[in-house]
Protein backbone atom coordinates (compact mmCIF):
# COMPACT_ATOMS: atom_id res chain seq x y z
CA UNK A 1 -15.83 -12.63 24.54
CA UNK A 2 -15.28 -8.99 25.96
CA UNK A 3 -16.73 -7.86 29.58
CA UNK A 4 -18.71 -4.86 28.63
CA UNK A 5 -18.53 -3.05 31.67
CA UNK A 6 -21.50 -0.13 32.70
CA UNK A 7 -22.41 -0.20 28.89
CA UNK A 8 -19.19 0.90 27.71
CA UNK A 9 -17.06 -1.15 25.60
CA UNK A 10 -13.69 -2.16 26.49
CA UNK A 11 -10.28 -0.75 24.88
CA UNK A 12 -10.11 -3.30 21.85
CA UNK A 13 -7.35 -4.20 20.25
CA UNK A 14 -4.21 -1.77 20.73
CA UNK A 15 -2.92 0.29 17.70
CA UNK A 16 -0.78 -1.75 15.28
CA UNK A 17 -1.27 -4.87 16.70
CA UNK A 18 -1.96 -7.16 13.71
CA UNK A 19 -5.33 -8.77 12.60
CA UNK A 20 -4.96 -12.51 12.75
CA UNK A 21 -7.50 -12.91 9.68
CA UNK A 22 -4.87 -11.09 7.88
CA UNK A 23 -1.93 -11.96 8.99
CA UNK A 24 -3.19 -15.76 8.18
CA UNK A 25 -3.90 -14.42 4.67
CA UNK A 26 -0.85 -13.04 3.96
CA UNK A 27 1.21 -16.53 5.01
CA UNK A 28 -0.96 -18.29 2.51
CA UNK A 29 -0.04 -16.14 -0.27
CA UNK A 30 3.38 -16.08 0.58
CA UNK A 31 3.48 -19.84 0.66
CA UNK A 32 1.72 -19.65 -2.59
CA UNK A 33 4.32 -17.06 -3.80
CA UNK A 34 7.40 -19.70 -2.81
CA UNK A 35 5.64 -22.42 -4.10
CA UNK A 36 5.02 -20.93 -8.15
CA UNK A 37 8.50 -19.90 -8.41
CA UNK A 38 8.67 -16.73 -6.57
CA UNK A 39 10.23 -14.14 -7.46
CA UNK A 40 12.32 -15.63 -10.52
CA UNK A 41 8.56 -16.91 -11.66
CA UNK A 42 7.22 -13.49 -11.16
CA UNK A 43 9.88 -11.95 -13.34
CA UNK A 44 9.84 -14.78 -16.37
CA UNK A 45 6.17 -13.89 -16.28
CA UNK A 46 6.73 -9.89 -17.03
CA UNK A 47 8.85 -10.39 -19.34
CA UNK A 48 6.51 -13.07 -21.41
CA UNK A 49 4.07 -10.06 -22.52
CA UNK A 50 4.23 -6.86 -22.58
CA UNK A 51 0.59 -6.78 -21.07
CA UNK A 52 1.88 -8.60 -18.34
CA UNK A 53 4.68 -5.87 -17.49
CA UNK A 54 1.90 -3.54 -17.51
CA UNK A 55 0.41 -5.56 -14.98
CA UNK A 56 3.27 -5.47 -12.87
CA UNK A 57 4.19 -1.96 -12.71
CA UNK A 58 0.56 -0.59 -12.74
CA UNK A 59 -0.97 -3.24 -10.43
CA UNK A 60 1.08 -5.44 -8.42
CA UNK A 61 4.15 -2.97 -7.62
CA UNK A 62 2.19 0.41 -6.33
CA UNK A 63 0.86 -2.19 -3.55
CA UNK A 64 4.34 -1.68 -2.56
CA UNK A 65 4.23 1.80 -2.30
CA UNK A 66 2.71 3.92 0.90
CA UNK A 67 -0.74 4.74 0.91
CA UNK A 68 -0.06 8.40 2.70
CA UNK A 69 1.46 10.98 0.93
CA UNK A 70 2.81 13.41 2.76
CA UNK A 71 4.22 16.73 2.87
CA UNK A 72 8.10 17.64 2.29
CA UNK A 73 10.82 16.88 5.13
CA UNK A 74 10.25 20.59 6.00
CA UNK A 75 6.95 20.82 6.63
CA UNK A 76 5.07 22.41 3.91
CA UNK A 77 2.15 20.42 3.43
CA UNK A 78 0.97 18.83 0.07
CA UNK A 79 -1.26 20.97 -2.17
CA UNK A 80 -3.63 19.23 -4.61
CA UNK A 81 -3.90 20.89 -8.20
CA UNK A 82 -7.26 20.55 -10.29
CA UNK A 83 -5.94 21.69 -13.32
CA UNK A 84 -4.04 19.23 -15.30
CA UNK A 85 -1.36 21.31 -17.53
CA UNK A 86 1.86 19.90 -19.79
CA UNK A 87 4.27 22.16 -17.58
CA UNK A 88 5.26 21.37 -14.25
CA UNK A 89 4.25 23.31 -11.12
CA UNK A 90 6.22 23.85 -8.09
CA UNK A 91 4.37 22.53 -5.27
CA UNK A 92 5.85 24.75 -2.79
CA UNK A 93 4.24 28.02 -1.38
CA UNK A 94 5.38 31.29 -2.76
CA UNK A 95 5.01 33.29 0.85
């Protein structure tokens, strides 16, 4: 247990240092993974159904992708549009 000291709490855990619970989590499922066939199981089972392709790209691959977006390599930041439209918009300022 942590030494509170005069009431205030101590530094906790430093910035990117993993979470055990997690870490442990992720092993198991990996294990898992190895253990049903991995990746060669993965794809035979897309390519079974279409449904299950679906599955793939719409659930189990964006977990894969970053959960920031950010601007472009030259700073401009990201603007959100509310309108949805069938052209496409440049997302860059006009100034």
């Amino acid at each position: 247990m942590n030494k509170i000291t005069n009431g205030k709490p101590g530094p906790g855990r430093p910035k990117g240092s993993p979470n055990k619970t997690t870490a442990a989590a992720k092993q198991v499922i990996q294990q898992a993974s190895e253990e049903l066939g991995g990746a060669e199981r993965l794809v035979a089972w897309a390519k079974e159904d279409a449904l299950n392709e679906r599955a793939f790209w719409s659930s189990i691959y964006p977990k894969l992708l970053p959960l920031q977006v950010g601007g472009d390599p030259d700073g401009v930041p990201v603007q959100v549009i509310g309108k949805i439209t069938n052209e496409i918009v440049s997302a860059r300022s006009k100034d």
